[in-house]
N, C-alpha and C. Protein backbone atom coordinates (compact mmCIF):
# COMPACT_ATOMS: atom_id res chain seq x y z
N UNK A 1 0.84 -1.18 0.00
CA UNK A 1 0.00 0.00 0.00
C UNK A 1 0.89 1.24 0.00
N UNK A 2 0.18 2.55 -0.61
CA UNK A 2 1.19 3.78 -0.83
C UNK A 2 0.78 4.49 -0.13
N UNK A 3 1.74 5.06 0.70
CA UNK A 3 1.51 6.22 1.74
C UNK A 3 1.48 7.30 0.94
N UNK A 4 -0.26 7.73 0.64
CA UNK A 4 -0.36 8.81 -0.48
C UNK A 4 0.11 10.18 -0.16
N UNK A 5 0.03 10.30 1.42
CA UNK A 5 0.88 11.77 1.43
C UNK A 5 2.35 11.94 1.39
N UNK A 6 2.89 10.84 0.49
CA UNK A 6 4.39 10.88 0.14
C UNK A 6 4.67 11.26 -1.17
N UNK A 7 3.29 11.48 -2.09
CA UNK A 7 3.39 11.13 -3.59
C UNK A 7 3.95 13.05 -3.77
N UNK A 8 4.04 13.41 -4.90
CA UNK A 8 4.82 14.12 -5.23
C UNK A 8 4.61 13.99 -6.85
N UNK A 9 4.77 15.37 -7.48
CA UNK A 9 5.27 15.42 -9.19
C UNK A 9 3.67 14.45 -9.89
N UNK A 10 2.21 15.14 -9.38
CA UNK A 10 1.86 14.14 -10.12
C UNK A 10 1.15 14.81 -11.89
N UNK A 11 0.99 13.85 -12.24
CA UNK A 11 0.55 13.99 -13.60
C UNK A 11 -0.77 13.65 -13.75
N UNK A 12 -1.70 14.57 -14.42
CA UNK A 12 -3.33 14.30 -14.72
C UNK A 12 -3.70 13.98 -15.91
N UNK A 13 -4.22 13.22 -16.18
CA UNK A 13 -4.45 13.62 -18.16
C UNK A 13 -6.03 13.11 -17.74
N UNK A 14 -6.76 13.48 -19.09
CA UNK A 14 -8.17 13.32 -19.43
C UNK A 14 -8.87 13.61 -18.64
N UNK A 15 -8.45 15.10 -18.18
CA UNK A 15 -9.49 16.02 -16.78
C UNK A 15 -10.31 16.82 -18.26
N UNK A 16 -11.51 16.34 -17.98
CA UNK A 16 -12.70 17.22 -18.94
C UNK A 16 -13.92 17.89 -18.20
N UNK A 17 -13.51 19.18 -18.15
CA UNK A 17 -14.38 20.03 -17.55
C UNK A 17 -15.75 19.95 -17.90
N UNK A 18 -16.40 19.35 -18.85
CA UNK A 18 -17.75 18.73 -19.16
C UNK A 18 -18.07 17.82 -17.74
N UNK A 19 -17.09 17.22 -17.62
CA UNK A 19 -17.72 16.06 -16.56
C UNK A 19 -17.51 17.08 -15.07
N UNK A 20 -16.99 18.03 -14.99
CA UNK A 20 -16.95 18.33 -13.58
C UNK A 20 -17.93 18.56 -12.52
N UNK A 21 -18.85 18.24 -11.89
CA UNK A 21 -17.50 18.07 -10.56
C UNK A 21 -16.99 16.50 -10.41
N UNK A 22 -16.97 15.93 -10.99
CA UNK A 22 -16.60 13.84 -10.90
C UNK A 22 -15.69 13.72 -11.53
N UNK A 23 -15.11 14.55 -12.83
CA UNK A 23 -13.90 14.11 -13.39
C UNK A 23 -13.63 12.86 -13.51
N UNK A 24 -14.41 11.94 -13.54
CA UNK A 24 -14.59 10.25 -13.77
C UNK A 24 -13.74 9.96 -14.72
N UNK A 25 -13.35 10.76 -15.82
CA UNK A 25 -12.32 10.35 -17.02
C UNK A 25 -10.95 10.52 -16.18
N UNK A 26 -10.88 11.01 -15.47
CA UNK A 26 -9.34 11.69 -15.49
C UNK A 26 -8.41 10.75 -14.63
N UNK A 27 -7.13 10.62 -14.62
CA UNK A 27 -6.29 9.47 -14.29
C UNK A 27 -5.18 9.79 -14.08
N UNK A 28 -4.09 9.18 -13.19
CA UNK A 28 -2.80 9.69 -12.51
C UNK A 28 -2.14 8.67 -14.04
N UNK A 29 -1.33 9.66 -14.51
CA UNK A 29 -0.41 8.65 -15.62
C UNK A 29 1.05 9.20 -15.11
N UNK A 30 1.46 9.64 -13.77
CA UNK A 30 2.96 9.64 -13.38
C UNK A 30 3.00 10.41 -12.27
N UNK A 31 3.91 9.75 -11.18
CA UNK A 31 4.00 10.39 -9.83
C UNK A 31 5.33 9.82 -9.40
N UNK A 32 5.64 10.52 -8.37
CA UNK A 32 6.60 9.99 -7.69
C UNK A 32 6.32 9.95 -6.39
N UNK A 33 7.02 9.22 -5.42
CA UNK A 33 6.84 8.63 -4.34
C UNK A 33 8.16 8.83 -3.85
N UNK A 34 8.66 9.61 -1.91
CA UNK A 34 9.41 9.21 -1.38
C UNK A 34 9.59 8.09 -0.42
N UNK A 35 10.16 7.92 -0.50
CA UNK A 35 10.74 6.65 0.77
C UNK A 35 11.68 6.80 1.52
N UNK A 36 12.04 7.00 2.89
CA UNK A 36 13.25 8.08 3.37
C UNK A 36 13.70 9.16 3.16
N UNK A 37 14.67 8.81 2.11
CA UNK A 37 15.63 9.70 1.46
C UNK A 37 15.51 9.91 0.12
N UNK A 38 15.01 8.50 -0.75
CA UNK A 38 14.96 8.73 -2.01
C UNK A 38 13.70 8.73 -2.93
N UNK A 39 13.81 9.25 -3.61
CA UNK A 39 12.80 9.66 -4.00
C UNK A 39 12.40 8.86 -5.74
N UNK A 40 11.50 8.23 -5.99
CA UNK A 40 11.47 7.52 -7.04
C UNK A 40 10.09 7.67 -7.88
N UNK A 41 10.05 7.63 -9.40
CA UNK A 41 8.59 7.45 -9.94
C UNK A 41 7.72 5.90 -9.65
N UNK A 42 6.61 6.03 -9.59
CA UNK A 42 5.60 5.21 -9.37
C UNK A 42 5.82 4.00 -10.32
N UNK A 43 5.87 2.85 -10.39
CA UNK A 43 5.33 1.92 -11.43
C UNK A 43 4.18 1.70 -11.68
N UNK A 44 4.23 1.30 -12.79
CA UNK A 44 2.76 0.61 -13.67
C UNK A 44 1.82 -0.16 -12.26
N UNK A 45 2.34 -0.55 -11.93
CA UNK A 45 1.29 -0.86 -10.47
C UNK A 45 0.70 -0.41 -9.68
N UNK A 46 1.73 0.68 -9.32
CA UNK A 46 1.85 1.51 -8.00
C UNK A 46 0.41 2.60 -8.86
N UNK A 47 0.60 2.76 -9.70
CA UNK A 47 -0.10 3.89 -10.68
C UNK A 47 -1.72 3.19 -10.61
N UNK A 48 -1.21 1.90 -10.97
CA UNK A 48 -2.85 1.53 -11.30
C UNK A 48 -3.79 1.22 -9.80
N UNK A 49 -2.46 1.11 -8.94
CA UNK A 49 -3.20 1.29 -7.52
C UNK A 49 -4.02 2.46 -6.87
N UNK A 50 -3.17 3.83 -7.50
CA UNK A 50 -4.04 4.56 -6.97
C UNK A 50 -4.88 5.21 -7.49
N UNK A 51 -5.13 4.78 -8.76
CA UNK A 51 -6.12 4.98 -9.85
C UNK A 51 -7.62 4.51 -9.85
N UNK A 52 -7.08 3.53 -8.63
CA UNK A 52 -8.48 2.86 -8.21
C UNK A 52 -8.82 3.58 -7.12
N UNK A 53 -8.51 4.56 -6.61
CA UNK A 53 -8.89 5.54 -5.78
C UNK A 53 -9.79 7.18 -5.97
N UNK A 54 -10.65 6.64 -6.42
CA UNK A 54 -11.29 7.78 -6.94
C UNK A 54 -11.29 8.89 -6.35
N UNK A 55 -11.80 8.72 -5.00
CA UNK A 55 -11.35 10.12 -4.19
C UNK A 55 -10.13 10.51 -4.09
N UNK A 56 -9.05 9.96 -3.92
CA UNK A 56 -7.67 10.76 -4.03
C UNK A 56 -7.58 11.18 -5.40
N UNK A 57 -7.87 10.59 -6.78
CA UNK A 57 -7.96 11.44 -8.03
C UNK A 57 -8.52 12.80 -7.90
N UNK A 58 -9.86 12.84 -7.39
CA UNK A 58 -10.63 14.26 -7.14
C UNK A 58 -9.76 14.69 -6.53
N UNK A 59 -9.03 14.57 -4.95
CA UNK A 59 -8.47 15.44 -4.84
C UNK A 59 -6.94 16.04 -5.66
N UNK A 60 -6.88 15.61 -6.28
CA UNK A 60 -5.64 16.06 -6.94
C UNK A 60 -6.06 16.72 -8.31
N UNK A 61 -7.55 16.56 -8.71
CA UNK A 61 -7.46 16.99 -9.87
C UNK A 61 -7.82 18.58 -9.64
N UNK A 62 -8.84 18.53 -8.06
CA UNK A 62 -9.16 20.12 -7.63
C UNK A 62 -7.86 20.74 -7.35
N UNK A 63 -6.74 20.13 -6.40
CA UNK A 63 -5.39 20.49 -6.40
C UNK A 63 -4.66 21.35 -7.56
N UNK A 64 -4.79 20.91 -9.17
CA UNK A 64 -4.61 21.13 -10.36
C UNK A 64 -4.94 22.31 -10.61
N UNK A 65 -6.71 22.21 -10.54
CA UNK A 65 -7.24 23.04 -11.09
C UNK A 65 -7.23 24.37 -10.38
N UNK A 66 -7.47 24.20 -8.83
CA UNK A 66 -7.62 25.80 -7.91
C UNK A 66 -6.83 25.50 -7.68
């Protein structure tokens, strides 16, 4: 599991202001994550893990936007 308040650098794509306020299209396609000291991008896993998190998407896509 990802300690989401570690993530960092993230990336949004397919935020369509038609759908707002749910942004249901929109999807993390790159983040990074620290761990101690170092600091690394997400894998294809790690990504599709928190993609299944709909509410942490919203919040990052309002993050984006305001």
């Amino acid at each position: 599991m990802i300690d989401k308040t570690k993530i960092s650098n993230v990336v949004i794509e397919d935020i369509d202001m038609k759908d707002c306020p749910d942004f249901c299209d929109a999807n993390i396609t790159s983040a990074d994550v620290t761990e101690g000291d170092v600091t690394r991008e997400l894998t294809d896993k790690e990504l599709d893990e928190i993609n299944e998190d709909g509410e942490y998407i919203l919040e990052e896509v309002h993050k984006f936007l305001y």
